[in-house]
N, C-alpha and C. Protein backbone atom coordinates (compact mmCIF):
# COMPACT_ATOMS: atom_id res chain seq x y z
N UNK A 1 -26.75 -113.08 79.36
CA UNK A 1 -27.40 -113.22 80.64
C UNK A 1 -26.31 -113.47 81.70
N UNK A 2 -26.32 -112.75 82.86
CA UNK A 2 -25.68 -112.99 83.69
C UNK A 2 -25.99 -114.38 84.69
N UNK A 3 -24.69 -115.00 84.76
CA UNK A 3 -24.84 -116.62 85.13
C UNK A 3 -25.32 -116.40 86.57
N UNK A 4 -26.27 -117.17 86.85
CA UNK A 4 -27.03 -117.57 88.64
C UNK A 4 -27.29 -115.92 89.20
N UNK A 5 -27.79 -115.07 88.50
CA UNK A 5 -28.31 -113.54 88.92
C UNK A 5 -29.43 -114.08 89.05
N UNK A 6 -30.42 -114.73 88.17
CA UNK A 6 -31.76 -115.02 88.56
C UNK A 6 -32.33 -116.40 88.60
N UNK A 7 -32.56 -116.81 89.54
CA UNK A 7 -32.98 -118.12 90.35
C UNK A 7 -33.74 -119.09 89.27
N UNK A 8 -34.80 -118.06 88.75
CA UNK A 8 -35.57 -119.10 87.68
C UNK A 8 -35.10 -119.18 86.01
N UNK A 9 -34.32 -118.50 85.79
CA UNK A 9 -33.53 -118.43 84.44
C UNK A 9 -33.17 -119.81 84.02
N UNK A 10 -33.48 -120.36 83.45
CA UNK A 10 -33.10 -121.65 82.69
C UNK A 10 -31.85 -121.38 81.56
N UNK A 11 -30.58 -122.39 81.84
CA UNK A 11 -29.33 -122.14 81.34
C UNK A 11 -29.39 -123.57 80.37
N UNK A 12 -29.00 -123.53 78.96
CA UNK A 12 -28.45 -124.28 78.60
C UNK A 12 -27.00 -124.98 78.79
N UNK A 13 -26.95 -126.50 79.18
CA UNK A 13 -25.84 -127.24 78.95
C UNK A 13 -25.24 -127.80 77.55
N UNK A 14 -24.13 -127.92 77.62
CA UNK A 14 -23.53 -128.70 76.32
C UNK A 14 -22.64 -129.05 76.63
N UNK A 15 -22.18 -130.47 76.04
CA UNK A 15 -20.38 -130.77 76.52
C UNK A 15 -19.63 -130.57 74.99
N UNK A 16 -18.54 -130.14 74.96
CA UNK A 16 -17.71 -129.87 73.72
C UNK A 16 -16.62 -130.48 74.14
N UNK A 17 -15.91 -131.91 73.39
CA UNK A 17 -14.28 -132.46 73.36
C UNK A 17 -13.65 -131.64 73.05
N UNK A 18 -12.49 -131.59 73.79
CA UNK A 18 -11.41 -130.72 73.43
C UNK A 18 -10.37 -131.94 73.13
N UNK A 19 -9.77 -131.49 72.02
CA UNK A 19 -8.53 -131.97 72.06
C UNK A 19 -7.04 -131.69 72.38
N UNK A 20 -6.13 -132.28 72.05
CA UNK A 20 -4.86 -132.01 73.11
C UNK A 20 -4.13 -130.59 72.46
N UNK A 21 -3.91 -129.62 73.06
CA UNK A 21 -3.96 -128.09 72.32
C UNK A 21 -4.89 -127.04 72.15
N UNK A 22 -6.16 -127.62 72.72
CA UNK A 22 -7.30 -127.16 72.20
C UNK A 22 -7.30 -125.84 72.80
N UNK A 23 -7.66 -124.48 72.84
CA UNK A 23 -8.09 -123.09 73.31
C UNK A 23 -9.20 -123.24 74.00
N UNK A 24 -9.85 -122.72 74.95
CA UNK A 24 -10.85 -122.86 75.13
C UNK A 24 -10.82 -121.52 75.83
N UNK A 25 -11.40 -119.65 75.37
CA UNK A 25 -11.47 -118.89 75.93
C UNK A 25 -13.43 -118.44 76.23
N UNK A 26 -13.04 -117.69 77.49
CA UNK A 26 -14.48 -117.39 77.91
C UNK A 26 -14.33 -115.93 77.96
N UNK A 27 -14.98 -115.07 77.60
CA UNK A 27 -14.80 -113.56 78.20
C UNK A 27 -15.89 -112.81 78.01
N UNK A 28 -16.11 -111.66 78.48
CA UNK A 28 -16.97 -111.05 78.64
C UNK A 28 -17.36 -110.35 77.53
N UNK A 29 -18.37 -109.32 77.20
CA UNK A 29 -18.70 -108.40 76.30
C UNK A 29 -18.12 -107.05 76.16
N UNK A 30 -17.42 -107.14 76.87
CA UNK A 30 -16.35 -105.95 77.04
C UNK A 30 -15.19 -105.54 76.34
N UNK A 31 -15.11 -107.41 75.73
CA UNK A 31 -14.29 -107.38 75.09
C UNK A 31 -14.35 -107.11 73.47
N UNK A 32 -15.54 -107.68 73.23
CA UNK A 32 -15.86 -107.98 71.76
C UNK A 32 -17.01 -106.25 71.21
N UNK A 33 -17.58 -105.92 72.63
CA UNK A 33 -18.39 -104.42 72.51
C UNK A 33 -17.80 -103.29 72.44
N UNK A 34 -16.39 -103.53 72.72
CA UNK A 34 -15.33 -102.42 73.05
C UNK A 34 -15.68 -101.15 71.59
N UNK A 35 -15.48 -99.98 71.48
CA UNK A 35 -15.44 -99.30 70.58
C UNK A 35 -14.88 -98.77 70.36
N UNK A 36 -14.23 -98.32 68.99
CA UNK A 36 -13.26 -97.12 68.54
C UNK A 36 -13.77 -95.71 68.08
N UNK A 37 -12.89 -94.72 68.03
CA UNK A 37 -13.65 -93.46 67.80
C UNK A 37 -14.80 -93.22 66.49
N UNK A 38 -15.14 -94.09 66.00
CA UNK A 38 -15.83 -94.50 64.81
C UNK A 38 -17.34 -95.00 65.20
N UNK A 39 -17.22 -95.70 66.38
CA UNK A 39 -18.48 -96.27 67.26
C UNK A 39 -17.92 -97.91 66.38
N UNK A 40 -17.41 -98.36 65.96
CA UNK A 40 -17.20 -100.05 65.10
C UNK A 40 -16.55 -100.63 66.71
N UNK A 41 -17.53 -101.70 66.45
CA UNK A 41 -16.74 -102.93 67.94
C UNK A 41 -15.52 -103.61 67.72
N UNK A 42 -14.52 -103.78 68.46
CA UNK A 42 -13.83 -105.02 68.35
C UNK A 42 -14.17 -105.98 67.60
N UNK A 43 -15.55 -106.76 68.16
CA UNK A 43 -15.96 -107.85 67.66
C UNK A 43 -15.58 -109.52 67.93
N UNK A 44 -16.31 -109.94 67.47
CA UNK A 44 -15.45 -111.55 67.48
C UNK A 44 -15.03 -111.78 66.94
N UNK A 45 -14.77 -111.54 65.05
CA UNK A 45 -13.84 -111.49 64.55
C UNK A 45 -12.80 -111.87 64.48
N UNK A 46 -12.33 -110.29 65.20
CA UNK A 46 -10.73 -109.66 65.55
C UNK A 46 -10.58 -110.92 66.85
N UNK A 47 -11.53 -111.12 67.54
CA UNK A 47 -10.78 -111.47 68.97
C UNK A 47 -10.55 -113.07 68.42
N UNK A 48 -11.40 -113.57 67.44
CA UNK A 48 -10.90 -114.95 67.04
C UNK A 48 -9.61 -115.14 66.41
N UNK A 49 -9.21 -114.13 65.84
CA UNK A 49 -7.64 -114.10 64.52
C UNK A 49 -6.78 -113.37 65.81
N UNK A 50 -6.98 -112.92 66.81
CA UNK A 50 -6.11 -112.67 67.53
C UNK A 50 -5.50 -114.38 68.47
N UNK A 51 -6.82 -114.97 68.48
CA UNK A 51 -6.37 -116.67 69.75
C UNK A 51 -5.63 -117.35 68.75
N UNK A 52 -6.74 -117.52 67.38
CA UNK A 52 -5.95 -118.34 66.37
C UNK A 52 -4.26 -117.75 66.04
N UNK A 53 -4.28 -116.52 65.91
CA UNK A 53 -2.98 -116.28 65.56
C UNK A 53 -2.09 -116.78 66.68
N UNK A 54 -2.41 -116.66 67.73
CA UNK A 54 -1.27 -116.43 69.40
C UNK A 54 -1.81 -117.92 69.81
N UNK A 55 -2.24 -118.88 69.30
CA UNK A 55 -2.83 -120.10 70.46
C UNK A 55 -1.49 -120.83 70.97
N UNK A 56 -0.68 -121.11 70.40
CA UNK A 56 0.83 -121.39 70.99
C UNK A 56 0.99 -120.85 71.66
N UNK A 57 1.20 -119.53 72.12
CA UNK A 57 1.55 -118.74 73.07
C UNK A 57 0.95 -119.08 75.09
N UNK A 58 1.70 -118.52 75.50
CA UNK A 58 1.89 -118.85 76.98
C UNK A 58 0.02 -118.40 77.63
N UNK A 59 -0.85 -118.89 77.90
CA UNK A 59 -2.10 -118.46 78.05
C UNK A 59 -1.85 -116.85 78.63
N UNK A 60 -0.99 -116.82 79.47
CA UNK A 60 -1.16 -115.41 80.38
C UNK A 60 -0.71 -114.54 79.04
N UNK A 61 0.27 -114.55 78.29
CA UNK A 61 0.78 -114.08 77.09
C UNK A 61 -0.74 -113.63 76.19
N UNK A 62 -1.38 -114.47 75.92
CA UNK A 62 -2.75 -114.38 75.15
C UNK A 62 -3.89 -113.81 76.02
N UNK A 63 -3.36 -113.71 77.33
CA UNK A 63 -4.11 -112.71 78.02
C UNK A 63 -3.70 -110.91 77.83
N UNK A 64 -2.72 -110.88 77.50
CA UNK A 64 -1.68 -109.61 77.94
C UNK A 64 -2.14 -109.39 76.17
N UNK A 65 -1.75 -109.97 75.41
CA UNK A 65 -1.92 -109.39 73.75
C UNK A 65 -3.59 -109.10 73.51
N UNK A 66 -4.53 -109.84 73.87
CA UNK A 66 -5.99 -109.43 73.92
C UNK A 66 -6.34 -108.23 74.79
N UNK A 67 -6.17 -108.01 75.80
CA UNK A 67 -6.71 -106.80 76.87
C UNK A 67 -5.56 -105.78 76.33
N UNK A 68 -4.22 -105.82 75.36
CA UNK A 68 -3.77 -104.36 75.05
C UNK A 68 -4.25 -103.84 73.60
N UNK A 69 -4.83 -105.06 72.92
CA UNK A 69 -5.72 -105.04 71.68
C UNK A 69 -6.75 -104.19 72.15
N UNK A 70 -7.08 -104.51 72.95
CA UNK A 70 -8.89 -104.26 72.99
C UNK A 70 -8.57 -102.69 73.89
N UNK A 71 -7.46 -102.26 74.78
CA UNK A 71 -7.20 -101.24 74.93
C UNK A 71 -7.03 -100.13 73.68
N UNK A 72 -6.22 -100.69 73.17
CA UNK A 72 -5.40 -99.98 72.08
C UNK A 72 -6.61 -99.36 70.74
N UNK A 73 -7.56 -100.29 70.95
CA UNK A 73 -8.74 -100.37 69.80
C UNK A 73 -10.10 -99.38 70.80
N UNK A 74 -9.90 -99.15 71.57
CA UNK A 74 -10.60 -98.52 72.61
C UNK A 74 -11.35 -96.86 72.57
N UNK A 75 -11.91 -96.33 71.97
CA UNK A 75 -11.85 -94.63 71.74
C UNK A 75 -11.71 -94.19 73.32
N UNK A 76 -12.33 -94.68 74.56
CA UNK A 76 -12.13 -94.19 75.59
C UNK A 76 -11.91 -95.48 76.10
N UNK A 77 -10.36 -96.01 76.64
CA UNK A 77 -10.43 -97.40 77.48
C UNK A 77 -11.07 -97.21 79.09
N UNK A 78 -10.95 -95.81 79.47
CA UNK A 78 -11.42 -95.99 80.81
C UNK A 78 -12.54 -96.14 81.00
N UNK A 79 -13.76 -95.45 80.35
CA UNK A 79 -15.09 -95.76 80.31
C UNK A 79 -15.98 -96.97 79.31
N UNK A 80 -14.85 -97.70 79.15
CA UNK A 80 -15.26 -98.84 78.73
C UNK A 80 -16.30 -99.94 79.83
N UNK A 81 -16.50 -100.94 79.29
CA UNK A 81 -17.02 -102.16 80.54
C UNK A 81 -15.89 -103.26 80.25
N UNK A 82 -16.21 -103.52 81.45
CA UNK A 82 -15.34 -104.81 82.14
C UNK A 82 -14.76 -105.38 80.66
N UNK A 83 -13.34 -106.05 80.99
CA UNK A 83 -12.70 -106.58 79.85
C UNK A 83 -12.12 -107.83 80.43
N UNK A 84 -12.88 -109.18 80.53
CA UNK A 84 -12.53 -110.06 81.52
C UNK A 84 -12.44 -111.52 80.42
N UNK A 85 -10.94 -111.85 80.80
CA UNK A 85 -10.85 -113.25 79.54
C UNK A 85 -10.58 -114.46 80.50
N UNK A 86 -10.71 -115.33 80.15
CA UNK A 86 -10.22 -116.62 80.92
C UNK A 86 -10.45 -117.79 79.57
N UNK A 87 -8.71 -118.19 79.78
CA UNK A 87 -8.34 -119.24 78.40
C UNK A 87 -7.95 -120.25 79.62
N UNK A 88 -8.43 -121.36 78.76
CA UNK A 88 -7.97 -122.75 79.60
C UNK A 88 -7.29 -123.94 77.80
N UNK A 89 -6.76 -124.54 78.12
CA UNK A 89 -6.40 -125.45 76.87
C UNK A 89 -5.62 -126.69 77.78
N UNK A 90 -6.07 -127.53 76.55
CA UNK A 90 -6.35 -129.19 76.99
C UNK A 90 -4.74 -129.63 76.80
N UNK A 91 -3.78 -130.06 77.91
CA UNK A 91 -2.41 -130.29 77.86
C UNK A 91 -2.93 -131.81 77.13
């Protein structure tokens, strides 16, 4: 569901602790719906063993290795949808 598109849509809250290191990525369906010439998605999966593998890494770094994944895994990247990540982690 797209967030505050419709006025009466009722959103669930939750709070989740992070701890010091923690990942915390948000992204779209673009990323995980992406398809290869096969019609098989990315998935969440792949995009989880990609953070877990890289979570050390520089956030913009784990931005740049996910969006050339999800290119690279792409049968057509241009007519794909939106491929939008945002990582935050708890210093």
């Amino acid at each position: 569901m797209v967030v505050g598109l419709l006025p009466v849509y009722s959103y669930e809250q939750q709070q989740v602790a992070m701890e010091r290191g923690d990942l915390l990525a948000v992204f779209t369906d673009g990323i995980t719906e992406a398809e290869n010439a096969s019609g098989e998605q990315f998935g969440e999966g792949r995009l989880e063993e990609l953070l877990v593998r890289h979570a050390g890494e520089p956030l913009d770094e784990i931005v740049r290795i996910v969006t050339e994944s999800v290119r690279g895994w792409a049968h057509d990247p241009e007519n794909q949808d939106d491929t939008t990540v945002l990582l935050a982690r708890r210093l």
